[in-house]
PDB file of N, CA and C in Angstrom:
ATOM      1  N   UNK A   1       9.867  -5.121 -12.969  1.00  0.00           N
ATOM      2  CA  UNK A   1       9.193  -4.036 -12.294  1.00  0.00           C
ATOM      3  C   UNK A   1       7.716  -4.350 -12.078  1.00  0.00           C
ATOM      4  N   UNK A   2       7.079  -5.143 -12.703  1.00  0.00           N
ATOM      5  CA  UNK A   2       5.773  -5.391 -12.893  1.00  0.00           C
ATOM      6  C   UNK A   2       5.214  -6.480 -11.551  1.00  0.00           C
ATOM      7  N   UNK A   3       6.301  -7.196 -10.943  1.00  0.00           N
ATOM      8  CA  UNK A   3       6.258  -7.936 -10.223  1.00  0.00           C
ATOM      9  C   UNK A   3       6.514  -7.419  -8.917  1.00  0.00           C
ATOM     10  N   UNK A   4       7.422  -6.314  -8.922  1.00  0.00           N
ATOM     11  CA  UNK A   4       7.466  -5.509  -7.784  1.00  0.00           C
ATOM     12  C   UNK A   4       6.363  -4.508  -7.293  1.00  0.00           C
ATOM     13  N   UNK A   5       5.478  -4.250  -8.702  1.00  0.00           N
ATOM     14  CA  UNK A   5       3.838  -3.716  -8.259  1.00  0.00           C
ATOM     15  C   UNK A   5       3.038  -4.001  -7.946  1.00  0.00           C
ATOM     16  N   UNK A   6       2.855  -5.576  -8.593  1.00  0.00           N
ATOM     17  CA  UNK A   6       2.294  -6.292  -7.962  1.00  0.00           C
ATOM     18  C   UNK A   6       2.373  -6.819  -6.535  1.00  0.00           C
ATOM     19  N   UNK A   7       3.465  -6.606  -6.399  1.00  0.00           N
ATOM     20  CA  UNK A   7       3.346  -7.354  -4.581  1.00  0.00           C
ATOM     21  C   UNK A   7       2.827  -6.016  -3.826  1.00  0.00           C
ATOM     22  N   UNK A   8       3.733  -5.330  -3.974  1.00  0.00           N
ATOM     23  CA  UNK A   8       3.316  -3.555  -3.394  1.00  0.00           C
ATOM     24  C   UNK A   8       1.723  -3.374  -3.724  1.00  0.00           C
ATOM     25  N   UNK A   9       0.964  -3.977  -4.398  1.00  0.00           N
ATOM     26  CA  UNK A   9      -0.352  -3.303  -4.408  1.00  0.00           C
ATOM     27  C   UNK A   9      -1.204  -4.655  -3.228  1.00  0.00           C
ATOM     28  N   UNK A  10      -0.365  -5.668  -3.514  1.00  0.00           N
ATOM     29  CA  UNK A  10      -1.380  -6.941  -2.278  1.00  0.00           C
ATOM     30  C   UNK A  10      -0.821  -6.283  -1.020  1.00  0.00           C
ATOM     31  N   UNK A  11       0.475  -5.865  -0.998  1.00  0.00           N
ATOM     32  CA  UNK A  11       0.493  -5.138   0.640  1.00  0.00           C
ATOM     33  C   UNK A  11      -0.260  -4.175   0.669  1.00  0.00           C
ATOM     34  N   UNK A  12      -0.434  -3.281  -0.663  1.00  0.00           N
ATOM     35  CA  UNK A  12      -1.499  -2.094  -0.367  1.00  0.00           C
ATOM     36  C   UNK A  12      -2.966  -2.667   0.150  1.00  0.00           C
ATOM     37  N   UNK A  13      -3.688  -3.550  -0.234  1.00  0.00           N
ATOM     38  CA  UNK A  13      -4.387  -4.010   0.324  1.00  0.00           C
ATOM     39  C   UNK A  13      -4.678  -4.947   1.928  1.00  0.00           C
ATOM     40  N   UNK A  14      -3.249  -5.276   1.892  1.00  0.00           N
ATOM     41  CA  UNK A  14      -3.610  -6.120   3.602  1.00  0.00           C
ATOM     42  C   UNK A  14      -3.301  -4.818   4.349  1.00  0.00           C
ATOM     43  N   UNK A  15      -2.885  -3.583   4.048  1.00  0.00           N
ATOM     44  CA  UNK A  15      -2.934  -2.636   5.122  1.00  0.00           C
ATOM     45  C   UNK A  15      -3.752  -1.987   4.744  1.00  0.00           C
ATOM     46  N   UNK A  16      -4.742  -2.076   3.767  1.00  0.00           N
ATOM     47  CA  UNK A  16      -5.840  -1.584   4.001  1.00  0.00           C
ATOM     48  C   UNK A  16      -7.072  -2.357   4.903  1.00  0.00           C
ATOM     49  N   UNK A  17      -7.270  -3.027   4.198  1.00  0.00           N
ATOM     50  CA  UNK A  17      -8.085  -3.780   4.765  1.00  0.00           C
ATOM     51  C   UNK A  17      -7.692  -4.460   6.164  1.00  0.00           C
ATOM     52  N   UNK A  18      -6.515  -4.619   6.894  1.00  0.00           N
ATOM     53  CA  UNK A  18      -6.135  -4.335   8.002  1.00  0.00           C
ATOM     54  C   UNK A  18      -6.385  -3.003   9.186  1.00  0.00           C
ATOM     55  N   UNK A  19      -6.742  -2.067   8.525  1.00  0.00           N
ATOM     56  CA  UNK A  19      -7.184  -0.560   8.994  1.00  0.00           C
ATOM     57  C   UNK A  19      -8.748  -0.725   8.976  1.00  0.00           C
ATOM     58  N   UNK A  20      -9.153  -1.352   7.992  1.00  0.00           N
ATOM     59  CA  UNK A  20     -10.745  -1.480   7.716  1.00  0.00           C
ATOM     60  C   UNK A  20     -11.396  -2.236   8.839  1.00  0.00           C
ATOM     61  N   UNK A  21     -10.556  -3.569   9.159  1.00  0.00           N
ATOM     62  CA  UNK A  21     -10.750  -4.139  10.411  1.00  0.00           C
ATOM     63  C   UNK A  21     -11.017  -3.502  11.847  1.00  0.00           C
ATOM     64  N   UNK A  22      -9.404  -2.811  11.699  1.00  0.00           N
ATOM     65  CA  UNK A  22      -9.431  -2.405  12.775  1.00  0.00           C
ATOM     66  C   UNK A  22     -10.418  -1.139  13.115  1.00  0.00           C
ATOM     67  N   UNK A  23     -10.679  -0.566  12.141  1.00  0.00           N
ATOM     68  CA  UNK A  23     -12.166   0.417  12.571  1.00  0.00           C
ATOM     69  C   UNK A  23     -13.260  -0.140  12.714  1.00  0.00           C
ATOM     70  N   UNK A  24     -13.514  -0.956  12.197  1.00  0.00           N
ATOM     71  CA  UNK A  24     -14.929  -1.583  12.521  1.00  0.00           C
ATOM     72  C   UNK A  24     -14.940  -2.373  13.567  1.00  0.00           C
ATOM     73  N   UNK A  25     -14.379  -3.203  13.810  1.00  0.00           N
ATOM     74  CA  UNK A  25     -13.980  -4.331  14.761  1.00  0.00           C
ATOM     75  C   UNK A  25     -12.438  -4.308  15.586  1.00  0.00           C
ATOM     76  N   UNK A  26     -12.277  -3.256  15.657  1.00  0.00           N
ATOM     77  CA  UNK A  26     -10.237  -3.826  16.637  1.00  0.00           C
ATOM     78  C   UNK A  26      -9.652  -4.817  16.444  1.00  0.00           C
ATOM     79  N   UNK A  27      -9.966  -5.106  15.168  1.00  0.00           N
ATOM     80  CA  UNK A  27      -9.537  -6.552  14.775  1.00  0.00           C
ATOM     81  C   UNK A  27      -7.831  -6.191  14.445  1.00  0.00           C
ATOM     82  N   UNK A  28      -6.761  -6.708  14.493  1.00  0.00           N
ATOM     83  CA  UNK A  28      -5.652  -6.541  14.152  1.00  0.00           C
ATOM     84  C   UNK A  28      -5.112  -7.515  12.912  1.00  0.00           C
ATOM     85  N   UNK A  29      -5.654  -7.693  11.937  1.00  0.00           N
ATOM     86  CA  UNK A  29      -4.863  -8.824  10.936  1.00  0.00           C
ATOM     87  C   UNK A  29      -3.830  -9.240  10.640  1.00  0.00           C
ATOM     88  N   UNK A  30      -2.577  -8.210  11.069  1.00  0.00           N
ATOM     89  CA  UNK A  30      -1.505  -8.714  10.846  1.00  0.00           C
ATOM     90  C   UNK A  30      -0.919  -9.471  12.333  1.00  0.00           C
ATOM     91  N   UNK A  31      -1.420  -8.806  13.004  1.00  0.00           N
ATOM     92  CA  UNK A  31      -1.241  -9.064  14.560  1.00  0.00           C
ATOM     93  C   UNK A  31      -1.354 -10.993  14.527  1.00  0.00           C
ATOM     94  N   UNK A  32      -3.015 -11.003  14.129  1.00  0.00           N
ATOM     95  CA  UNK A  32      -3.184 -12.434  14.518  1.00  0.00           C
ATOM     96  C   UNK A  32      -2.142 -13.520  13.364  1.00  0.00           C
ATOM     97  N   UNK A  33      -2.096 -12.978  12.174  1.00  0.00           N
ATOM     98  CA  UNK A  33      -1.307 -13.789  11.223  1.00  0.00           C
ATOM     99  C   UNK A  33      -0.340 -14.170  11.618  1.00  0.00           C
ATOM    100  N   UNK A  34       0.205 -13.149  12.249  1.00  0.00           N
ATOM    101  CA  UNK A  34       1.837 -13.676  12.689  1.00  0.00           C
ATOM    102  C   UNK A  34       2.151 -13.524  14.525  1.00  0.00           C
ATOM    103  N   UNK A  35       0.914 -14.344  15.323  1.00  0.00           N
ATOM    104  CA  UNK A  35       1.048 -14.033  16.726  1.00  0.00           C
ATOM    105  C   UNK A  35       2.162 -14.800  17.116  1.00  0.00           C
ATOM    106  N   UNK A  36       2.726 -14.551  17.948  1.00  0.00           N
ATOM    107  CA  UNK A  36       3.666 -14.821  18.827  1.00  0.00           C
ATOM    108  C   UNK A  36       5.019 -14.424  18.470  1.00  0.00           C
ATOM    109  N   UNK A  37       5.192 -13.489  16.868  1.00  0.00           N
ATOM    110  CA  UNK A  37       6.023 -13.260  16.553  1.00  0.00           C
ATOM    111  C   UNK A  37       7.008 -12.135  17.176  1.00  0.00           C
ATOM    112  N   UNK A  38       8.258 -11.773  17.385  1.00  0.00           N
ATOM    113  CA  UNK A  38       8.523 -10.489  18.446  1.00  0.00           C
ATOM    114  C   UNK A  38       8.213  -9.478  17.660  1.00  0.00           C
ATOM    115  N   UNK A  39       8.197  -8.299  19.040  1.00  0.00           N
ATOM    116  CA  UNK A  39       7.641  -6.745  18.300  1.00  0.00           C
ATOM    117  C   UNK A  39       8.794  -6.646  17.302  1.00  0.00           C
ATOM    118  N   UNK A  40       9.575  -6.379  17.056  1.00  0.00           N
ATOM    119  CA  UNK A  40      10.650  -6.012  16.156  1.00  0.00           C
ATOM    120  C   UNK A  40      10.320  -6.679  14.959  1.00  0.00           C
ATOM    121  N   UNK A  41       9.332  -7.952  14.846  1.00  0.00           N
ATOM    122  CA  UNK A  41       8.918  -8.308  13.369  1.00  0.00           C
ATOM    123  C   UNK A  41       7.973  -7.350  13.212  1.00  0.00           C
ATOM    124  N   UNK A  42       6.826  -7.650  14.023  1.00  0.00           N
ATOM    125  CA  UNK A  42       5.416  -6.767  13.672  1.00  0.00           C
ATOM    126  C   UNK A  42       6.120  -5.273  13.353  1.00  0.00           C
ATOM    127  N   UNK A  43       6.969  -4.545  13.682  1.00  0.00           N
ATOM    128  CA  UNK A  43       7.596  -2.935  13.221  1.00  0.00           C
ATOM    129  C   UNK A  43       8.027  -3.398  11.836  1.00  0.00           C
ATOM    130  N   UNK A  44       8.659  -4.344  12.050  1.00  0.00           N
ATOM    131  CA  UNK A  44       8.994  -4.582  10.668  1.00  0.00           C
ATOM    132  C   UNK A  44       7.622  -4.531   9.580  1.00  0.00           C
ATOM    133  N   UNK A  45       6.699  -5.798   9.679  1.00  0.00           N
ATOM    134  CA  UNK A  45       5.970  -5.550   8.581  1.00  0.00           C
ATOM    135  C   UNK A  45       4.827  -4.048   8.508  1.00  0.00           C
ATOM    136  N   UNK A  46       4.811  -3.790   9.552  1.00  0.00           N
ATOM    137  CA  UNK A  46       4.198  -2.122   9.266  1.00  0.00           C
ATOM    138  C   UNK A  46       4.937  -1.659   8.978  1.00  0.00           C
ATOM    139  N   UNK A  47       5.940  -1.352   9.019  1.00  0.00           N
ATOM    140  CA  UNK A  47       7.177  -0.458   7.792  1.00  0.00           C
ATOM    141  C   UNK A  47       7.191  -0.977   6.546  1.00  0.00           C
ATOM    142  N   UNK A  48       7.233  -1.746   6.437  1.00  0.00           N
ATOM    143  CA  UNK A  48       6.714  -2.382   4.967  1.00  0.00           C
ATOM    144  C   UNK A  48       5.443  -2.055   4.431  1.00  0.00           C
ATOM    145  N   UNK A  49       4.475  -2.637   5.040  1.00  0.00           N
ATOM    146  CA  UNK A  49       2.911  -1.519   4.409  1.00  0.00           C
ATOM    147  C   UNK A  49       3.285  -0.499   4.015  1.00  0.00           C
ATOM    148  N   UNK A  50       3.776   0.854   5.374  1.00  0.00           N
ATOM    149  CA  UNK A  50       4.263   1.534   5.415  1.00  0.00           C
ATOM    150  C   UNK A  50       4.558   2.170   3.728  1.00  0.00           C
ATOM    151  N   UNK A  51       5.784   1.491   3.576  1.00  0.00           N
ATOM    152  CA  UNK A  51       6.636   1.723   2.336  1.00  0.00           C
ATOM    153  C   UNK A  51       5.853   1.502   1.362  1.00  0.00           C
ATOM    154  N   UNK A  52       4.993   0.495   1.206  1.00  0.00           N
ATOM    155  CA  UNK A  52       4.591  -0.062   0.178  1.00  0.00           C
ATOM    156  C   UNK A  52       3.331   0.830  -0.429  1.00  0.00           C
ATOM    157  N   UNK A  53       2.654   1.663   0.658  1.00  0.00           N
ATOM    158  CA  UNK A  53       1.822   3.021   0.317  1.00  0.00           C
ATOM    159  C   UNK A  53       2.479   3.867  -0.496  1.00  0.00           C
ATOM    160  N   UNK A  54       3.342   4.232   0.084  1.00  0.00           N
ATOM    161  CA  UNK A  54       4.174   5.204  -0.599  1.00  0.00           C
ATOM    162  C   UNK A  54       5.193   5.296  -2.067  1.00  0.00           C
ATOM    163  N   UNK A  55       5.120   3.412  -1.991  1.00  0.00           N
ATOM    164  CA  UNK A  55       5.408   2.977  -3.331  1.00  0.00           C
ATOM    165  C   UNK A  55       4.313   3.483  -4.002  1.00  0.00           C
ATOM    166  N   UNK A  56       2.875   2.844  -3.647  1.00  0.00           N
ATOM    167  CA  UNK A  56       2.077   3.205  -4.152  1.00  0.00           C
ATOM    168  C   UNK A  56       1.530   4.268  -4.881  1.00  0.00           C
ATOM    169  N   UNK A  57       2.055   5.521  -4.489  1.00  0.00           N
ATOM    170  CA  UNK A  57       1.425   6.477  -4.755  1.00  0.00           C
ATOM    171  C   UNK A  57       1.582   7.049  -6.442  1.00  0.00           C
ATOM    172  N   UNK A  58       2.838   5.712  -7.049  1.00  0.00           N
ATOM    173  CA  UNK A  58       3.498   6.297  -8.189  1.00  0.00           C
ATOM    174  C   UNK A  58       2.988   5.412  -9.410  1.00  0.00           C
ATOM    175  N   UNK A  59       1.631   4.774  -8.318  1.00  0.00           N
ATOM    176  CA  UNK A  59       0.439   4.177  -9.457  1.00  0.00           C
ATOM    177  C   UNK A  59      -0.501   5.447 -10.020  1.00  0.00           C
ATOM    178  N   UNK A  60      -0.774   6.509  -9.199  1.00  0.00           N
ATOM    179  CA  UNK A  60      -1.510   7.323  -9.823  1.00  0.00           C
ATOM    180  C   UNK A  60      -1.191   8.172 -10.834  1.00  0.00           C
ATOM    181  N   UNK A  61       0.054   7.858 -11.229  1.00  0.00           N
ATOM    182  CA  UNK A  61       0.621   8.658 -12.425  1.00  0.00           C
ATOM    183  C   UNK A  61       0.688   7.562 -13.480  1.00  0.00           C
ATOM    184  N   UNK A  62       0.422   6.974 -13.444  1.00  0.00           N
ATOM    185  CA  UNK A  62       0.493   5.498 -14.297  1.00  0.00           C
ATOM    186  C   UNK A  62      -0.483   5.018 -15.088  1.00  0.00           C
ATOM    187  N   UNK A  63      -1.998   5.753 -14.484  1.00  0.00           N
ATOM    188  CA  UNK A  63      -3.123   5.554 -15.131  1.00  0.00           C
ATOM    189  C   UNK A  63      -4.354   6.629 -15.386  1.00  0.00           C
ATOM    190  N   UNK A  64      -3.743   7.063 -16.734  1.00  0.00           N
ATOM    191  CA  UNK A  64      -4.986   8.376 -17.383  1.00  0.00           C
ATOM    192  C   UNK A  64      -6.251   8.267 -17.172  1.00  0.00           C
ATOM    193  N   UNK A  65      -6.995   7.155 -16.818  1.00  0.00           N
ATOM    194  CA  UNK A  65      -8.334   7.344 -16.257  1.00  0.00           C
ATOM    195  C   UNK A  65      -8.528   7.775 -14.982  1.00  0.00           C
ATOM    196  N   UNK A  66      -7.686   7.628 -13.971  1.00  0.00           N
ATOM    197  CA  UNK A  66      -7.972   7.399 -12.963  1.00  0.00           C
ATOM    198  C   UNK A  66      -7.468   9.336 -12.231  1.00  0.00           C
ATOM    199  N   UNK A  67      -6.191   9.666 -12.850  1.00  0.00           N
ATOM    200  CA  UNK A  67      -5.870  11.372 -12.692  1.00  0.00           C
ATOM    201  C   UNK A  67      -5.035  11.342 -13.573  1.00  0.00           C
ATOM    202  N   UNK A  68      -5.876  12.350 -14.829  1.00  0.00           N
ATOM    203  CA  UNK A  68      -5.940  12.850 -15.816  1.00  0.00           C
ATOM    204  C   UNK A  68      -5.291  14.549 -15.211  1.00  0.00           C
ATOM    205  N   UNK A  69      -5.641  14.652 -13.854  1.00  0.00           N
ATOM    206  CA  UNK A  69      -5.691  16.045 -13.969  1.00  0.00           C
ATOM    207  C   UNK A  69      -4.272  16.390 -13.083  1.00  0.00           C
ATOM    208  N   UNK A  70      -3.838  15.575 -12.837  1.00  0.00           N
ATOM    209  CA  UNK A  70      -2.242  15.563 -11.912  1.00  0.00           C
ATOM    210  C   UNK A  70      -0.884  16.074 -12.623  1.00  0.00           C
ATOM    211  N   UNK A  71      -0.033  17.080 -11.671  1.00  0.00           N
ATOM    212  CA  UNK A  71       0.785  17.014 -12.112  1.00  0.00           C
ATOM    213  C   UNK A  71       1.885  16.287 -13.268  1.00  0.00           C
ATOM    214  N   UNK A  72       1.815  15.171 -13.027  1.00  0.00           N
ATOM    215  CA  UNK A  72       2.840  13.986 -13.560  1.00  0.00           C
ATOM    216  C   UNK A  72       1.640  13.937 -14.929  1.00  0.00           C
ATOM    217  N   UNK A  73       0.567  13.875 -14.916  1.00  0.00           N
ATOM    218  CA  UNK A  73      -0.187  13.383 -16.452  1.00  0.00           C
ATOM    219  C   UNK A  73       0.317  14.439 -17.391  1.00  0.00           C
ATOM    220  N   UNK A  74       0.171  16.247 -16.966  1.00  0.00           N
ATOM    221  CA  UNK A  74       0.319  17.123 -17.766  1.00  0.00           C
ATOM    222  C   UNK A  74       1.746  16.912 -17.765  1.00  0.00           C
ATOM    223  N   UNK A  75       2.605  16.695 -17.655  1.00  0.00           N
ATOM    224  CA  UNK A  75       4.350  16.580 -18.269  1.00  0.00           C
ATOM    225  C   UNK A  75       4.449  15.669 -19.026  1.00  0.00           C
ATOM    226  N   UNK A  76       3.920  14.289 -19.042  1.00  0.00           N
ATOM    227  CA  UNK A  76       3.189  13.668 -20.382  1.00  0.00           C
ATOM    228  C   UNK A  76       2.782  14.216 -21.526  1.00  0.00           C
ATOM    229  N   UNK A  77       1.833  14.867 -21.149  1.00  0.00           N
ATOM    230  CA  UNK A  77       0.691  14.970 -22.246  1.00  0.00           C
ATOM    231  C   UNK A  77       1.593  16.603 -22.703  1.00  0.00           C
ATOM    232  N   UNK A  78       2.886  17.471 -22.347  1.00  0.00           N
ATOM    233  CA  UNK A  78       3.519  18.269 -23.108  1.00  0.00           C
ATOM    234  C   UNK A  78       4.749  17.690 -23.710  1.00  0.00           C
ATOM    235  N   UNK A  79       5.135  16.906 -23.314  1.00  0.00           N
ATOM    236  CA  UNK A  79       6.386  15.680 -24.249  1.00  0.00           C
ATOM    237  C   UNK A  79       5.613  15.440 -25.720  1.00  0.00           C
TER     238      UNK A  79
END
């Protein structure tokens, strides 16, 4: 499982910092990484970011410094 967070948090980052690009500059990062590839890949790996956010989100229950004050901490902290 630890290895599956790990990858999910480096995709959390190339679609971030892919968005970061593209606001500052229209830069597309995944675009140029994989040019000439067909649209049906590029859908593909934005569904993957995609997913991989939403994996994400089940890091914030994972770490008491970060929200202490979340749902998921207090069902913890009454166990």
């Amino acid at each position: 499982m630890k290895a599956i967070n790990f990858i999910v948090l480096i995709l959390i980052l190339v679609g971030a910092i892919n968005w970061g690009l593209w606001g500052v500059g229209r830069f597309d990062l995944v675009t140029w990484l994989f040019a000439g590839m067909p649209e049906w890949f590029f859908r593909l790996i934005y569904t993957i970011l995609g997913l991989s956010g939403v994996w994400g989100l089940t890091f914030l229950c994972k770490c008491k410094a970060i929200c202490c004050c979340g749902p998921c901490c207090k069902k913890k902290e009454e166990k």
